[in-house]
Protein backbone atom coordinates (compact mmCIF):
# COMPACT_ATOMS: atom_id res chain seq x y z
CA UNK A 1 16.84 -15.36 33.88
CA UNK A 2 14.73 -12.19 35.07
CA UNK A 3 11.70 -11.94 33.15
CA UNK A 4 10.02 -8.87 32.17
CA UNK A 5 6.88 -7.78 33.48
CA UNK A 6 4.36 -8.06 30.45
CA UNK A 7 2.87 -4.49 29.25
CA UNK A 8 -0.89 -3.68 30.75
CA UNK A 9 -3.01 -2.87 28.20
CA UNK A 10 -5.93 -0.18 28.52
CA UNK A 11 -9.21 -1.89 28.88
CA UNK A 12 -10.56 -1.01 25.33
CA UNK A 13 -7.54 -3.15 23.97
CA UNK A 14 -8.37 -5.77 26.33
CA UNK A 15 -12.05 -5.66 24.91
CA UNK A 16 -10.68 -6.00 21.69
CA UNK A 17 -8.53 -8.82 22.67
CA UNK A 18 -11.51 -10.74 23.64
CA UNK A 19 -13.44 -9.58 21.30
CA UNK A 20 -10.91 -11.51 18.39
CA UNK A 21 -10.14 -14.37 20.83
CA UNK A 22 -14.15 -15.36 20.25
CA UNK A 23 -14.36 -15.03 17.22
CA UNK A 24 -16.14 -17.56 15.13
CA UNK A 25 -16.89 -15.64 11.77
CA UNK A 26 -14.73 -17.97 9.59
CA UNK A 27 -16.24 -21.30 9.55
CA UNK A 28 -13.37 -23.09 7.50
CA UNK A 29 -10.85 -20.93 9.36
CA UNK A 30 -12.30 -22.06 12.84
CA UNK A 31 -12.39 -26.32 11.64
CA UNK A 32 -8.91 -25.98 10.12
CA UNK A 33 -7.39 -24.59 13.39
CA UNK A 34 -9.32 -26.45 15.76
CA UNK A 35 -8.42 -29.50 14.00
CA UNK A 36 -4.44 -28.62 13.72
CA UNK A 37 -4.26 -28.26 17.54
CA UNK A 38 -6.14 -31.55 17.84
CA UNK A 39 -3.91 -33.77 15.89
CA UNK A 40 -0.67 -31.66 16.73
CA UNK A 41 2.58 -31.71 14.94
CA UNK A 42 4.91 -34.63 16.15
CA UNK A 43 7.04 -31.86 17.53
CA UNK A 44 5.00 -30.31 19.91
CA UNK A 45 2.63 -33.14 20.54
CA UNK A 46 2.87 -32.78 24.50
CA UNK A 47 1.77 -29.19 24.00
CA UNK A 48 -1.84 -28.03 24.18
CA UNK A 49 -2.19 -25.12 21.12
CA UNK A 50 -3.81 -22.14 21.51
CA UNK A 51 -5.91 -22.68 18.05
CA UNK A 52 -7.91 -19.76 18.85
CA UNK A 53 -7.67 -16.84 16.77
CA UNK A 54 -5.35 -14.42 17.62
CA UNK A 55 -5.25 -11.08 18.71
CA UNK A 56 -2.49 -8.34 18.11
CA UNK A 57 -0.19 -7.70 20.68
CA UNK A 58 2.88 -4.91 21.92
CA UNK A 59 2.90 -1.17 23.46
CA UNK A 60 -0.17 0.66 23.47
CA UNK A 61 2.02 3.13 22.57
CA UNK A 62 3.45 2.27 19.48
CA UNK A 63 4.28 4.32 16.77
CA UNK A 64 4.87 1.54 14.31
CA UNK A 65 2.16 -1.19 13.44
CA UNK A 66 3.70 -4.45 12.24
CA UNK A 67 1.29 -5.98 9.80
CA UNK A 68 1.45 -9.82 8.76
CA UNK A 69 -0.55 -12.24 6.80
CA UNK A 70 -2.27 -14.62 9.57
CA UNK A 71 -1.17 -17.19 12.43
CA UNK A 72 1.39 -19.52 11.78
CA UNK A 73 -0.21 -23.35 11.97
CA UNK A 74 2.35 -24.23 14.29
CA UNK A 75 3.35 -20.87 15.42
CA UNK A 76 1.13 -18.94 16.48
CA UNK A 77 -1.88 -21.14 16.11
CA UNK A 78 0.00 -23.48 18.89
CA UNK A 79 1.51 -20.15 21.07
CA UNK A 80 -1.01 -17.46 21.01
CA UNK A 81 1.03 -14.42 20.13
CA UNK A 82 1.81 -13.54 16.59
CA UNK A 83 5.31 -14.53 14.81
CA UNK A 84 6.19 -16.84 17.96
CA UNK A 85 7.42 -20.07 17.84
CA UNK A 86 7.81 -20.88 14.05
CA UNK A 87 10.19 -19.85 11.49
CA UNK A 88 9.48 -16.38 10.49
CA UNK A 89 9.61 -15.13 13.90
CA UNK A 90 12.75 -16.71 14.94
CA UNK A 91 14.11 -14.35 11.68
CA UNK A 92 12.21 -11.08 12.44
CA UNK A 93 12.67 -10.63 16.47
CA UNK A 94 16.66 -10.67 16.22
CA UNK A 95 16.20 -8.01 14.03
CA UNK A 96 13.39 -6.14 16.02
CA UNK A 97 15.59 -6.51 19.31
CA UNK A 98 18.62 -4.82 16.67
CA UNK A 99 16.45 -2.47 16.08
CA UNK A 100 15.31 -1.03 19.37
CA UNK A 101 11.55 -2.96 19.14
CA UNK A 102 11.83 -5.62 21.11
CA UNK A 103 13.52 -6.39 24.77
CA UNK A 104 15.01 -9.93 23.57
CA UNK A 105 15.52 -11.78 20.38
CA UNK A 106 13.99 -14.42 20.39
CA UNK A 107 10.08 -15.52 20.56
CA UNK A 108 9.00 -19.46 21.98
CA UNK A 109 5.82 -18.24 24.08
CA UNK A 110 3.58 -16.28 25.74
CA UNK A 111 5.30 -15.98 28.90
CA UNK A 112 9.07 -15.91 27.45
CA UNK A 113 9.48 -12.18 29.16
CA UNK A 114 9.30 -10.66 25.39
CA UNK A 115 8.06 -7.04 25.62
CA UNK A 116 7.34 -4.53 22.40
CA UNK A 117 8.60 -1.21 22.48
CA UNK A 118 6.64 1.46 20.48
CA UNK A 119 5.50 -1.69 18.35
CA UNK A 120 2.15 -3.95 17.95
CA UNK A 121 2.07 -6.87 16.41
CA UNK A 122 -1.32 -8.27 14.51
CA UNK A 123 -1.84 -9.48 11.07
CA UNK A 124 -4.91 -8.61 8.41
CA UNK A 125 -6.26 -12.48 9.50
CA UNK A 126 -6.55 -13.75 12.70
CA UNK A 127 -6.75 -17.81 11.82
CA UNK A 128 -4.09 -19.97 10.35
CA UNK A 129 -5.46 -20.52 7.02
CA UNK A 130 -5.11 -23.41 5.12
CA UNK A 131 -1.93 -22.83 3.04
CA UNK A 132 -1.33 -19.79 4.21
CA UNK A 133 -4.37 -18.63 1.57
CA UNK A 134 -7.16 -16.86 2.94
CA UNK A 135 -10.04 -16.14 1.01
CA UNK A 136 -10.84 -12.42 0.17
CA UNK A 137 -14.29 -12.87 2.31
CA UNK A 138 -11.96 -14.50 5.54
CA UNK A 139 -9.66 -11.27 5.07
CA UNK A 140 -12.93 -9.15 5.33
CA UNK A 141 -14.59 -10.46 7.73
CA UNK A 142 -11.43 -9.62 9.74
CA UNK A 143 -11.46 -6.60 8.60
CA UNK A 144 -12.89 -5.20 11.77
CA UNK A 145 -10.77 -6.43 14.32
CA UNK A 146 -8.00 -4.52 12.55
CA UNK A 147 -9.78 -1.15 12.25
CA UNK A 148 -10.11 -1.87 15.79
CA UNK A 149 -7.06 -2.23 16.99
CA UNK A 150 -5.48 0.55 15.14
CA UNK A 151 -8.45 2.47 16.31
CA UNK A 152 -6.88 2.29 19.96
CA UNK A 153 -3.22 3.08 18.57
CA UNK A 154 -3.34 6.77 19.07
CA UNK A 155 0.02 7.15 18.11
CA UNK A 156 0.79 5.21 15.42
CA UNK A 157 2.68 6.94 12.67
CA UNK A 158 4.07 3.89 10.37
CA UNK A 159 2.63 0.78 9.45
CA UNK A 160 5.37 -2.04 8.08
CA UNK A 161 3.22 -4.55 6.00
CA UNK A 162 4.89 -7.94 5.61
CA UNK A 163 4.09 -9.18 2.03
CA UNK A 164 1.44 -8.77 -0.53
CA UNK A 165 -1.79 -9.86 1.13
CA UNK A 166 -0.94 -7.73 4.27
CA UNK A 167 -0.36 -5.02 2.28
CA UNK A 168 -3.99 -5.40 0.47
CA UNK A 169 -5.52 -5.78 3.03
CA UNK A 170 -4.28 -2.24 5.01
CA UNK A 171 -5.02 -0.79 1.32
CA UNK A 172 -8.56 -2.32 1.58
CA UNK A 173 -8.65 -0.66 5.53
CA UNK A 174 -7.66 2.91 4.58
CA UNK A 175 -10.18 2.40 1.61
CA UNK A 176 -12.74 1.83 3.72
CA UNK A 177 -11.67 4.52 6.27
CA UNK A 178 -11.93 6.77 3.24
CA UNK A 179 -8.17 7.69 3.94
CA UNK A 180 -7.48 7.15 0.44
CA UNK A 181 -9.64 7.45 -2.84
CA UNK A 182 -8.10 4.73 -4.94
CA UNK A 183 -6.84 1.24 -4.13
CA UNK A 184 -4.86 1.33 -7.40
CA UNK A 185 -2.54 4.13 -6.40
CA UNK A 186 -0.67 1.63 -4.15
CA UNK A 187 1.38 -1.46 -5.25
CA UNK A 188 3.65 -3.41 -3.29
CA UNK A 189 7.15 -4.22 -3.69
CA UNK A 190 9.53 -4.51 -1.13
CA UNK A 191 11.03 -0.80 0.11
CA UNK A 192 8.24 0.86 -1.23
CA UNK A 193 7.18 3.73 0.92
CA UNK A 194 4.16 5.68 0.84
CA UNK A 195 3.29 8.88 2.48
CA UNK A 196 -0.61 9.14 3.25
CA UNK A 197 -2.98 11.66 3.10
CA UNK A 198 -3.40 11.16 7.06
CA UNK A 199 0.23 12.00 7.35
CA UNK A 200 0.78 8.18 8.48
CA UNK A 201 3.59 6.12 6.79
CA UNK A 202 3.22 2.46 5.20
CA UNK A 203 6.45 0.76 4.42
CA UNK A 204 6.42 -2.41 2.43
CA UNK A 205 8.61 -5.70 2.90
CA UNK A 206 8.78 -9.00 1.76
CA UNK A 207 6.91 -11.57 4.20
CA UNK A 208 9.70 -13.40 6.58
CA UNK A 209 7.92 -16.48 5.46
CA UNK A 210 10.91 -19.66 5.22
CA UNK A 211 10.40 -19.63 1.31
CA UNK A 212 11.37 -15.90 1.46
CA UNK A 213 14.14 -16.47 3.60
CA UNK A 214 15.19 -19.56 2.68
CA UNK A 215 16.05 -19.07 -0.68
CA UNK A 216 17.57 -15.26 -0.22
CA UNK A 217 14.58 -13.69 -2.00
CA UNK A 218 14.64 -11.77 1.94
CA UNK A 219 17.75 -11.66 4.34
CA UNK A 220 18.68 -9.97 6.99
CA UNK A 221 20.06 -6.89 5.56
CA UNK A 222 17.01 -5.71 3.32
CA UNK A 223 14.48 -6.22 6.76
CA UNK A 224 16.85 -4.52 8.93
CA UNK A 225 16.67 -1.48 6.24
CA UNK A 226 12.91 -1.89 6.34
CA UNK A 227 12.80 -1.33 10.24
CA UNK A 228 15.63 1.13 10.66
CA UNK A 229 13.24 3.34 7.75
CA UNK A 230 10.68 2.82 9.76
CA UNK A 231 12.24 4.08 13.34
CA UNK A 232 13.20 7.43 11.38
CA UNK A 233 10.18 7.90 9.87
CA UNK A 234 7.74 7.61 13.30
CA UNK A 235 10.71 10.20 14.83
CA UNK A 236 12.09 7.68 17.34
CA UNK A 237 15.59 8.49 16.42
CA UNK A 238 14.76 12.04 16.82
C-alpha cells in the first residue's frame, strides 16, 4: 500500500510539540502513564508505548479544531497520536475520512500513512488519566499547551468539542482569552452550536467514548451530522 507523506509542520508547532512531549506538570498523570506502558495490556505486550504525553496533531491549516478529553490508556498513551489505536478512534476516523478530514479510515499508528485535511487533532489533557477523570488542576495546568496550539492555527474557524469536559475546558480557554465574559452562557449538549464573539464556531458532540457508542447514546448518524455542520460552517463546502 502507498503511504502518504506525513504533513511538515512549521517550526513553532514543532516547538510546541516538544514543548507537550516534556511535559512533567502532572505528577499523578506522569506515574499513572509511565506505569501503564510498563506493565502493558496483554494485547499489546510486545509493543513499547509511547506513555508520554501527547501533543495535537493534523494540517497546520485547519479550519476545524477537534477537541477531546485526554489520551486513551491503551490508545494513545501506547501510539502517540490522539484517537489511534483504541475504540473511539476506530468510530470517529471512518467518519472523518466520510467527511472529507481524513485521507483513510482507519487509525493503528503513527506511521499508518493517515494525513488530516483542514483538521488538528488535540484534547484539553495531554495524559491518560486515571479513569478517564482528570482533576480540574491537571486540566489547567494543560491549559497552556492548548492556547498554544490554537495560537499557531491561524485559520481555524470551528472547534468540535467531544463531550462535556472538552467542552469546559475550551469554555475555561476563551474565558481566559477574554473571548467571552461568562462561562455560564455556554452549556453542552450534543448539536449545540454557538457562534462567538470572535466570529469562531464551537459545535458540541457526545464523546465517541465505547460507553457512548456502545449503548447508542452516539452512532454514526448524529457524529456524521456533527462534522458535516462543521465543514459548512468553516466554508469548506463553499
Amino acid at each position: 500500500m502507498r503511504r502518504t507523506a506525513p504533513i511538515s509542520l512549521p517550526p513553532p508547532l514543532l516547538r510546541i510539540q516538544q514543548t507537550i512531549i516534556s511535559c512533567e506538570s502532572c505528577t499523578r498523570l506522569r506515574t499513572y502513564c509511565k506505569g501503564i506502558g510498563e506493565t502493558r495490556r496483554r494485547a499489546y505486550q510486545d509493543q513499547v508505548y509511547w506513555a508520554r504525553p501527547v501533543p495535537g496533531f493534523g494540517d497546520p491549516r485547519a479550519r476545524v479544531l477537534i477537541l477531546g478529553l485526554a489520551p486513551g490508556a491503551h490508545g494513545a498513551n501506547r501510539t502517540g497520536r490522539p484517537f489511534t489505536g483504541d475504540g473511539s478512534g476506530h468510530f470517529m476516523y471512518p467518519i472523518l475520512h466520510e467527511t472529507g478530514f481524513a485521507n483513510q479510515p482507519h487509525a493503528t499508528s503513527r506511521e499508518d500513512g493517515l494525513r488530516l485535511r483542514t483538521a488538528w487533532i488535540a484534547s484539553v489533557v495531554r495524559c491518560a488519566p486515571p479513569g478517564d477523570k482528570p482533576t480540574p488542576q491537571e486540566i489547567r495546568n494543560c491549559g497552556s499547551h492548548l492556547a498554544a496550539e490554537i495560537g499557531q492555527l491561524k485559520s481555524l474557524r470551528v472547534v468540535v468539542c467531544l463531550g462535556k469536559i472538552a467542552f469546559d475546558g475550551y469554555i475555561a480557554h476563551l474565558f481566559s482569552q477574554r473571548v467571552i465574559e461568562r462561562k455560564s452562557a455556554f452549556r453542552f449538549a450534543h448539536g449545540a452550536h454557538y457562534l462567538l464573539p470572535n466570529g469562531k464556531h464551537l459545535l458540541c458532540s457526545y464523546h465517541p467514548s465505547l460507553r457512548n457508542t456502545n449503548t447508542g447514546r452516539l452512532d454514526s448518524a448524529m457524529f456524521t451530522r456533527v462534522f458535516v455542520k462543521a465543514r459548512e460552517l468553516s466554508g469548506l463546502d463553499h
